[in-house]
N, C-alpha and C. Protein backbone atom coordinates (compact mmCIF):
# COMPACT_ATOMS: atom_id res chain seq x y z
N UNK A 1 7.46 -1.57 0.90
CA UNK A 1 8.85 -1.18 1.04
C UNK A 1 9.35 -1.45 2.46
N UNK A 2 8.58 -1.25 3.42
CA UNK A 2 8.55 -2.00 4.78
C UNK A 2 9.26 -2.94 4.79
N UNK A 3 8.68 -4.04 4.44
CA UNK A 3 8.96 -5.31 4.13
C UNK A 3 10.21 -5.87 3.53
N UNK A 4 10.88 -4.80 2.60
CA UNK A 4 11.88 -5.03 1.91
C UNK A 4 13.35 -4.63 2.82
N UNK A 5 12.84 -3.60 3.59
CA UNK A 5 13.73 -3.21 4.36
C UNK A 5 13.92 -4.48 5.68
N UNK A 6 13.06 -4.49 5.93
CA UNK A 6 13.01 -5.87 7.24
C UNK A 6 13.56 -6.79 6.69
N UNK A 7 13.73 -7.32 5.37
CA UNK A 7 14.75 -8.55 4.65
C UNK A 7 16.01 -8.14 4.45
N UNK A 8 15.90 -7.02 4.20
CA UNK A 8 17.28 -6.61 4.31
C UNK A 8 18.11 -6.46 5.34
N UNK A 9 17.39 -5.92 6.08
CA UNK A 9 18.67 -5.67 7.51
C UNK A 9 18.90 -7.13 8.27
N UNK A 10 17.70 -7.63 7.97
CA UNK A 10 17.77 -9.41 8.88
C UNK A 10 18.44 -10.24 8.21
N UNK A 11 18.69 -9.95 6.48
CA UNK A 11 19.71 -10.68 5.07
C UNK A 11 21.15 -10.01 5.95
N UNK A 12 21.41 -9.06 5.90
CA UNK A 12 23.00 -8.70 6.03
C UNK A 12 23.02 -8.73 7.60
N UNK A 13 21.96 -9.06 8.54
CA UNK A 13 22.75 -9.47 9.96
C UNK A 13 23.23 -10.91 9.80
N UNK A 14 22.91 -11.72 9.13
CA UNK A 14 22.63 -12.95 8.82
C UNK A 14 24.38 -13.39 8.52
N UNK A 15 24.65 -12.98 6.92
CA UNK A 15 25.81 -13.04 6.62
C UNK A 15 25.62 -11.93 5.16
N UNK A 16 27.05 -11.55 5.08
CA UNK A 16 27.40 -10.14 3.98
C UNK A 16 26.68 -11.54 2.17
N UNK A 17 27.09 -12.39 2.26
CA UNK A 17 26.33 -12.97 1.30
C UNK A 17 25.32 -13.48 1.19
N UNK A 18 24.34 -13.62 2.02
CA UNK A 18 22.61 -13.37 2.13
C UNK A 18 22.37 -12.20 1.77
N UNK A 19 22.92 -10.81 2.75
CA UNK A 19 22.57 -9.67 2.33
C UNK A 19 22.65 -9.33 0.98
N UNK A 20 23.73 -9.42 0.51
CA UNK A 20 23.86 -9.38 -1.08
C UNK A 20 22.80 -9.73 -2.09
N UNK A 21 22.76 -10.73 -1.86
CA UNK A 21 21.70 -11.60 -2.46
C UNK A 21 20.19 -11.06 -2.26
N UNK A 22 19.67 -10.94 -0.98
CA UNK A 22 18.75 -10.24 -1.05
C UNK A 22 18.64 -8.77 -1.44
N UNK A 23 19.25 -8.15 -1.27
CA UNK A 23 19.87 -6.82 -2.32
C UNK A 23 19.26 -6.94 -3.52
N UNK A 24 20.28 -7.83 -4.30
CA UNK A 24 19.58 -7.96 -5.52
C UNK A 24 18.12 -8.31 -6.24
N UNK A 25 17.96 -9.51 -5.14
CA UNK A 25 16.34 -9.61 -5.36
C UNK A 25 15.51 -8.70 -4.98
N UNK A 26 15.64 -7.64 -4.37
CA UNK A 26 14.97 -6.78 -4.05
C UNK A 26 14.98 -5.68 -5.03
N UNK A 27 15.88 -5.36 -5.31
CA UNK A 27 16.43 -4.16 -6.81
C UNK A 27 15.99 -4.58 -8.05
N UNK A 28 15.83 -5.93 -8.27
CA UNK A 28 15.20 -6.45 -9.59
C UNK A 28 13.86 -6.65 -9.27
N UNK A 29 13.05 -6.66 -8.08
CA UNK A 29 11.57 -6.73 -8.22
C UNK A 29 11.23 -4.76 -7.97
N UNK A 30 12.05 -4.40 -7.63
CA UNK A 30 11.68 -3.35 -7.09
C UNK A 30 11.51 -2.15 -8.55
N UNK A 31 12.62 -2.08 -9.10
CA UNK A 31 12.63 -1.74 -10.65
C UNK A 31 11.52 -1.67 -11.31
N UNK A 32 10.71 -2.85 -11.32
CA UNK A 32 9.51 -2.69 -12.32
C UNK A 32 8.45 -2.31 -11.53
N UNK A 33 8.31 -2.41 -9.98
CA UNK A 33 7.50 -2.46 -9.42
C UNK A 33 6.81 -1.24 -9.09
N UNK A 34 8.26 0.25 -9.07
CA UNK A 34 8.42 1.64 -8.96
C UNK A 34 8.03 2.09 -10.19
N UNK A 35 8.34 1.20 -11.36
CA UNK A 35 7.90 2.38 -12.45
C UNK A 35 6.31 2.12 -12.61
N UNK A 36 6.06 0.72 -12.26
CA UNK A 36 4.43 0.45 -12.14
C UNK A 36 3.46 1.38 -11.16
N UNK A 37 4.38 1.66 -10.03
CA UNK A 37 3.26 2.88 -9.10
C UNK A 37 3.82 4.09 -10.20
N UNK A 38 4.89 4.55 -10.30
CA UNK A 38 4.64 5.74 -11.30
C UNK A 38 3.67 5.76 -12.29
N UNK A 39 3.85 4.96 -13.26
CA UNK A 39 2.69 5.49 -13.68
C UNK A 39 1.06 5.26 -13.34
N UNK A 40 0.51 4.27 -12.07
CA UNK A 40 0.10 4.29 -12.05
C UNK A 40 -0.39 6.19 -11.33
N UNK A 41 0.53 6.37 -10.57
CA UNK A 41 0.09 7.57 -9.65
C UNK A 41 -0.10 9.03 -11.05
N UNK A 42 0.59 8.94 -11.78
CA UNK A 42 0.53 9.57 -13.01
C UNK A 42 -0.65 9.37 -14.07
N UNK A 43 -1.56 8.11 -14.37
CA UNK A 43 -2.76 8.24 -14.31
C UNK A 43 -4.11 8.71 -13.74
N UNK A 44 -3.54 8.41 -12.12
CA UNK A 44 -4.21 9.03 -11.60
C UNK A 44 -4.54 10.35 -11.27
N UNK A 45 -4.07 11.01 -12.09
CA UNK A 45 -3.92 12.41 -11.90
C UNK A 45 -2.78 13.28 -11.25
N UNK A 46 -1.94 12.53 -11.10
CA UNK A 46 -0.86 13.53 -10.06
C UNK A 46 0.03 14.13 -11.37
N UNK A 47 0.82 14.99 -10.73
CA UNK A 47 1.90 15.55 -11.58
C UNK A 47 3.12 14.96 -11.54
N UNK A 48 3.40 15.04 -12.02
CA UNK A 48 5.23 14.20 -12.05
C UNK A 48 5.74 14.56 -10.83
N UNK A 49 5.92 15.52 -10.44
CA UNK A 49 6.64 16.11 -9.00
C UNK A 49 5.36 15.40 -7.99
N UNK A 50 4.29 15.56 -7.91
CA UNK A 50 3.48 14.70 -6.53
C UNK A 50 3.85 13.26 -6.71
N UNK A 51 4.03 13.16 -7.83
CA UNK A 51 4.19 11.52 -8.28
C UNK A 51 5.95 10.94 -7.43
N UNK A 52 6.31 12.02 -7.60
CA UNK A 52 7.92 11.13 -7.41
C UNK A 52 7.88 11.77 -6.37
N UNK A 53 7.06 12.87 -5.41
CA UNK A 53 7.40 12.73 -3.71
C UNK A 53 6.94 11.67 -3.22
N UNK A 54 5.22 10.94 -3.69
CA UNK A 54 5.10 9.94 -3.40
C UNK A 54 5.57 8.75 -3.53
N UNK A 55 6.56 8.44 -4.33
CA UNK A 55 7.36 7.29 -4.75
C UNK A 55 8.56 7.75 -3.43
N UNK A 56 9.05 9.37 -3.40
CA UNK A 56 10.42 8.86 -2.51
C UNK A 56 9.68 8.47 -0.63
N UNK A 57 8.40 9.29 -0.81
CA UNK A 57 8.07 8.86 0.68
C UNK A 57 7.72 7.29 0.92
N UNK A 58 7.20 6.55 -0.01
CA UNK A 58 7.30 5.27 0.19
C UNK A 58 8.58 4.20 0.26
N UNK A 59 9.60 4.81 -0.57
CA UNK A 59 10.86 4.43 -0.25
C UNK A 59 11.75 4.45 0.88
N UNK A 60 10.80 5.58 2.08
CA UNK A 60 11.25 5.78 3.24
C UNK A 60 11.03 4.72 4.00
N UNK A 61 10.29 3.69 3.47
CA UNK A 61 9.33 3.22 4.64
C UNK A 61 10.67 1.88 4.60
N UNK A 62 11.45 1.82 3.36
CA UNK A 62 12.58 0.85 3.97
C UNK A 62 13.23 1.06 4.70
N UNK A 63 13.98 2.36 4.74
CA UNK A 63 14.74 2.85 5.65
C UNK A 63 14.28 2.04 7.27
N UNK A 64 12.93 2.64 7.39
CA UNK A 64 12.30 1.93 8.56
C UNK A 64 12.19 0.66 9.00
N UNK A 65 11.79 -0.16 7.55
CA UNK A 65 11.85 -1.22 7.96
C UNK A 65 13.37 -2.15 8.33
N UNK A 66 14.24 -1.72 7.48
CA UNK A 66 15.88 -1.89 7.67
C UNK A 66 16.05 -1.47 9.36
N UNK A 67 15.39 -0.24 9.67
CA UNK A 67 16.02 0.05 11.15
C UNK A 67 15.51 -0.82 12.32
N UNK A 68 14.23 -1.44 11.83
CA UNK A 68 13.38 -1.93 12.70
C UNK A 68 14.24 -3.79 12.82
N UNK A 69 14.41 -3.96 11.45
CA UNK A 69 15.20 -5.46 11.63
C UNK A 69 16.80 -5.19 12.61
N UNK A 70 16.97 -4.03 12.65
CA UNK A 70 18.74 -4.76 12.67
C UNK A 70 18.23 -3.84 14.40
N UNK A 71 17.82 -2.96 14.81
CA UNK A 71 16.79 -2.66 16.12
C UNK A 71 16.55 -4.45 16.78
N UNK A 72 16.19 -5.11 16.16
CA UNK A 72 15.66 -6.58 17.00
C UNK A 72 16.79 -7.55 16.60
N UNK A 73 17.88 -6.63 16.39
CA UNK A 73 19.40 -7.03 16.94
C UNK A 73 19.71 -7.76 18.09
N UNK A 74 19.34 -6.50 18.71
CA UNK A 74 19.89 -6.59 20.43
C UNK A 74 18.75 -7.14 20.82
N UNK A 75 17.43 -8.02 20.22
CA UNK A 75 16.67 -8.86 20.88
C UNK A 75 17.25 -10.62 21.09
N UNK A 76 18.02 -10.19 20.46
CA UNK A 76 19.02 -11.80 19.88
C UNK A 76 18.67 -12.42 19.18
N UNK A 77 19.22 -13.41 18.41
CA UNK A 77 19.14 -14.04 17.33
C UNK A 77 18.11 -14.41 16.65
N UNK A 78 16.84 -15.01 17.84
CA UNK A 78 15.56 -15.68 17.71
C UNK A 78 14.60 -14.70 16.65
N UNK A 79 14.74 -12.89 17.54
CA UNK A 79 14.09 -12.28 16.68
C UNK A 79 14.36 -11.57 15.58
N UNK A 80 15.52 -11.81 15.06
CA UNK A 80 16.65 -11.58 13.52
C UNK A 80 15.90 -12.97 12.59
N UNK A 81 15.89 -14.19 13.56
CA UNK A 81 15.72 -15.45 12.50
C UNK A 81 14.85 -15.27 12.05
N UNK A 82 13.26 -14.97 12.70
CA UNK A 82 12.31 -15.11 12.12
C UNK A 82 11.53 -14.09 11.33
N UNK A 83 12.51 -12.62 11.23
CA UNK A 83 11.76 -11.85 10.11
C UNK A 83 11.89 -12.27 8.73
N UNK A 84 13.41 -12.70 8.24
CA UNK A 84 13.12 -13.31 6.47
C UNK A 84 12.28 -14.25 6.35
N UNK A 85 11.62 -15.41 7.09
CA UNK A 85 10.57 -16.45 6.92
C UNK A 85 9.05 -15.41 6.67
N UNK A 86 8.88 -14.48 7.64
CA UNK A 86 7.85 -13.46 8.24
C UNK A 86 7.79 -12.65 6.66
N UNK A 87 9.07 -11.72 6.32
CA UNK A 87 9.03 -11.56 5.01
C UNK A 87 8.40 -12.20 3.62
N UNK A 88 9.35 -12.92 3.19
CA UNK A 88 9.08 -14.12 2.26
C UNK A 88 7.33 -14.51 2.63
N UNK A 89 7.02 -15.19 3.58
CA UNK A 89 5.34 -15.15 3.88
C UNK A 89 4.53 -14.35 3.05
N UNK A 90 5.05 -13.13 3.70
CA UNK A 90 4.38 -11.72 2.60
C UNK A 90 4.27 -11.99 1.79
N UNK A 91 5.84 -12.24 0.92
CA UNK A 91 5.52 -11.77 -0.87
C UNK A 91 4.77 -12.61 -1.25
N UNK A 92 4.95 -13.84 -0.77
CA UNK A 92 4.08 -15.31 -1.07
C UNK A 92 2.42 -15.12 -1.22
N UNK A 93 2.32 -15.07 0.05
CA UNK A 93 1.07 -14.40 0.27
C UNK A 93 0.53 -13.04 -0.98
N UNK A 94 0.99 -12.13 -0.95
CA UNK A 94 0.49 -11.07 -1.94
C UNK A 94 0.75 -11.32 -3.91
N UNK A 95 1.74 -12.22 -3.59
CA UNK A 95 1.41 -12.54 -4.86
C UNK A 95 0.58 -13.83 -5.57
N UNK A 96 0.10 -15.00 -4.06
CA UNK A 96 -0.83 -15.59 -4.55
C UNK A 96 -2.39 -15.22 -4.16
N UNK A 97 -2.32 -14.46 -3.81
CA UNK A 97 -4.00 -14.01 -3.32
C UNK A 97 -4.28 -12.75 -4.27
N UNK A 98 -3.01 -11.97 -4.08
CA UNK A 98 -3.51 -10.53 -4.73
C UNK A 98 -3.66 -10.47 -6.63
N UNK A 99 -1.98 -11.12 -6.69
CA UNK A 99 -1.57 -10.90 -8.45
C UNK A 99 -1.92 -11.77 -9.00
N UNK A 100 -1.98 -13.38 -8.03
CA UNK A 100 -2.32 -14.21 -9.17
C UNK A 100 -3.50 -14.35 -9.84
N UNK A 101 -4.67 -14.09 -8.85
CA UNK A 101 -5.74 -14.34 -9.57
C UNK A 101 -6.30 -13.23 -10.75
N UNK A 102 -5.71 -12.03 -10.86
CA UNK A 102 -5.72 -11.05 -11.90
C UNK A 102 -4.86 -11.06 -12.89
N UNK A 103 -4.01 -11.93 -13.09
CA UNK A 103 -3.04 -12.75 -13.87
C UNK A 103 -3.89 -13.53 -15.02
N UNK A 104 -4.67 -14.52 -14.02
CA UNK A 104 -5.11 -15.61 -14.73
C UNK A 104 -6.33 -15.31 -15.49
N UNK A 105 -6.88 -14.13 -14.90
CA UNK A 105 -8.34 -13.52 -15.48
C UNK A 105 -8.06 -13.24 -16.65
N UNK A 106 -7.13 -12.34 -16.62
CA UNK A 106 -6.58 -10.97 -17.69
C UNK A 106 -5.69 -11.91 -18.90
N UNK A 107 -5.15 -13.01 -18.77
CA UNK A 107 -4.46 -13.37 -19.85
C UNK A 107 -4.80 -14.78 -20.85
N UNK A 108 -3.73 -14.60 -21.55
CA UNK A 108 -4.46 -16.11 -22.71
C UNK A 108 -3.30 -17.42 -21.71
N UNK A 109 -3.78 -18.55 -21.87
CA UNK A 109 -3.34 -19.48 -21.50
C UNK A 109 -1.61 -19.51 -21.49
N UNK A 110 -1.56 -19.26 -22.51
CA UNK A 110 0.49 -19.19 -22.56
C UNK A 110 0.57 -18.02 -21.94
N UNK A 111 0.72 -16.68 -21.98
CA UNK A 111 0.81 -15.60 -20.71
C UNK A 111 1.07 -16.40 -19.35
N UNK A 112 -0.57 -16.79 -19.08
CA UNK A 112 -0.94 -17.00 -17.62
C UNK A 112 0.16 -18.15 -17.27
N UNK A 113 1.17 -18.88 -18.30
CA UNK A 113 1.52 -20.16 -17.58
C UNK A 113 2.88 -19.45 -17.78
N UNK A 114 3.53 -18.37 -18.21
CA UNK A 114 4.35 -17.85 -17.89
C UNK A 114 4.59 -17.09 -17.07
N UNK A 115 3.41 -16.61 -17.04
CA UNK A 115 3.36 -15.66 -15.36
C UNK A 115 3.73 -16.87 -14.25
N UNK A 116 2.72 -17.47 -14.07
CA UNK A 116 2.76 -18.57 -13.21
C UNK A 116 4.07 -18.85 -12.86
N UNK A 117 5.24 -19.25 -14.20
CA UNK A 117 6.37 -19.86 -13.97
C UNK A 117 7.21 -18.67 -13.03
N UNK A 118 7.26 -17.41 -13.73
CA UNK A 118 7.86 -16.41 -13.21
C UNK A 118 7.48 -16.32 -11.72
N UNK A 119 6.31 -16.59 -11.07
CA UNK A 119 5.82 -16.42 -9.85
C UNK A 119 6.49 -17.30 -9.07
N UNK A 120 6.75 -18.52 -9.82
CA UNK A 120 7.38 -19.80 -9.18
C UNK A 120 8.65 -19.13 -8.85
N UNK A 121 9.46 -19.08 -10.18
CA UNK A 121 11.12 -18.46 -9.87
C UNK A 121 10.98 -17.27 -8.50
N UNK A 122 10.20 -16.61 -8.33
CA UNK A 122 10.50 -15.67 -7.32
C UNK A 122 10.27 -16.45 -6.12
N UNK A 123 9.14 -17.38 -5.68
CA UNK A 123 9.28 -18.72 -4.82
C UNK A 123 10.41 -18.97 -4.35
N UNK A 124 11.02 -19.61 -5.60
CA UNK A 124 12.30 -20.65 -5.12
C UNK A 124 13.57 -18.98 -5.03
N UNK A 125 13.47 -18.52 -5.42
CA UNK A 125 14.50 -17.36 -4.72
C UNK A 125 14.32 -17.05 -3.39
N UNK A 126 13.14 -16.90 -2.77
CA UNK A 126 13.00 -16.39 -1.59
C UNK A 126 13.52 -17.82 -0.64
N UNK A 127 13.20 -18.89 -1.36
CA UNK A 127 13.15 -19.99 -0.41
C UNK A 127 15.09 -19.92 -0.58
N UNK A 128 15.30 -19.95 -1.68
CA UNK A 128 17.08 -20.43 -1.55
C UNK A 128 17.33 -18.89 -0.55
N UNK A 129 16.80 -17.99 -0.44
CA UNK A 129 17.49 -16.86 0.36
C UNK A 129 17.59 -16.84 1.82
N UNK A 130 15.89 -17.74 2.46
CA UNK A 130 15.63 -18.23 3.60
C UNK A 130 16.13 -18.89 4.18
């Protein structure tokens, strides 16, 4: 959530239609991504109430990261440019090291090449956002 926040504040220093845009891509990965720690934290034994303090304290951590991008404001431009590349890196990174290869284990051939595609589309979003 870090991370999401640092695209964000560096998307809307950028221009109000980057920010937008990353907005959205962030709200549509974020959606499935929150109800996926719910229930995972809800398997794990928590109660619904430990479960959703831990979901809102991790949601804090955008706040932070939002304060920390638009904070390297007043560093000038250089260090605004290079957090959405720094970002994007991330997701790239965590979703080809971390998800993909438990993707490809776990599914039948058509799955895995739809996952794949879907992995792509989030690619070329980050790249048209960059």
């Amino acid at each position: 959530n870090f991370t999401d926040g640092l695209a964000l504040g560096a998307a809307f220093w950028g221009s109000p239609a980057r920010g937008a845009l990353t907005a959205l891509s962030v709200l549509l990965h974020e959606l499935p991504h929150e109800l996926g720690d719910m229930a995972l934290l809800l398997r794990a034994g928590c109660s619904k109430g430990q479960a959703m303090l831990l979901q809102l304290l991790t949601a804090v951590a955008a706040l932070a990261g939002a304060s920390c991008s638009l904070l390297a404001e007043g560093s000038g431009a250089g260090a605004v440019s290079g957090i959405l590349p720094f970002t994007a890196g991330g997701f790239i990174y965590l979703g080809t090291v971390s998800v993909l290869p438990e993707i490809l284990h776990h599914s039948g051939p058509a799955q895995a090449l739809l996952q794949l595609l879907a992995l792509l589309a989030g690619v070329a979003m980050m790249l048209l956002i960059a």
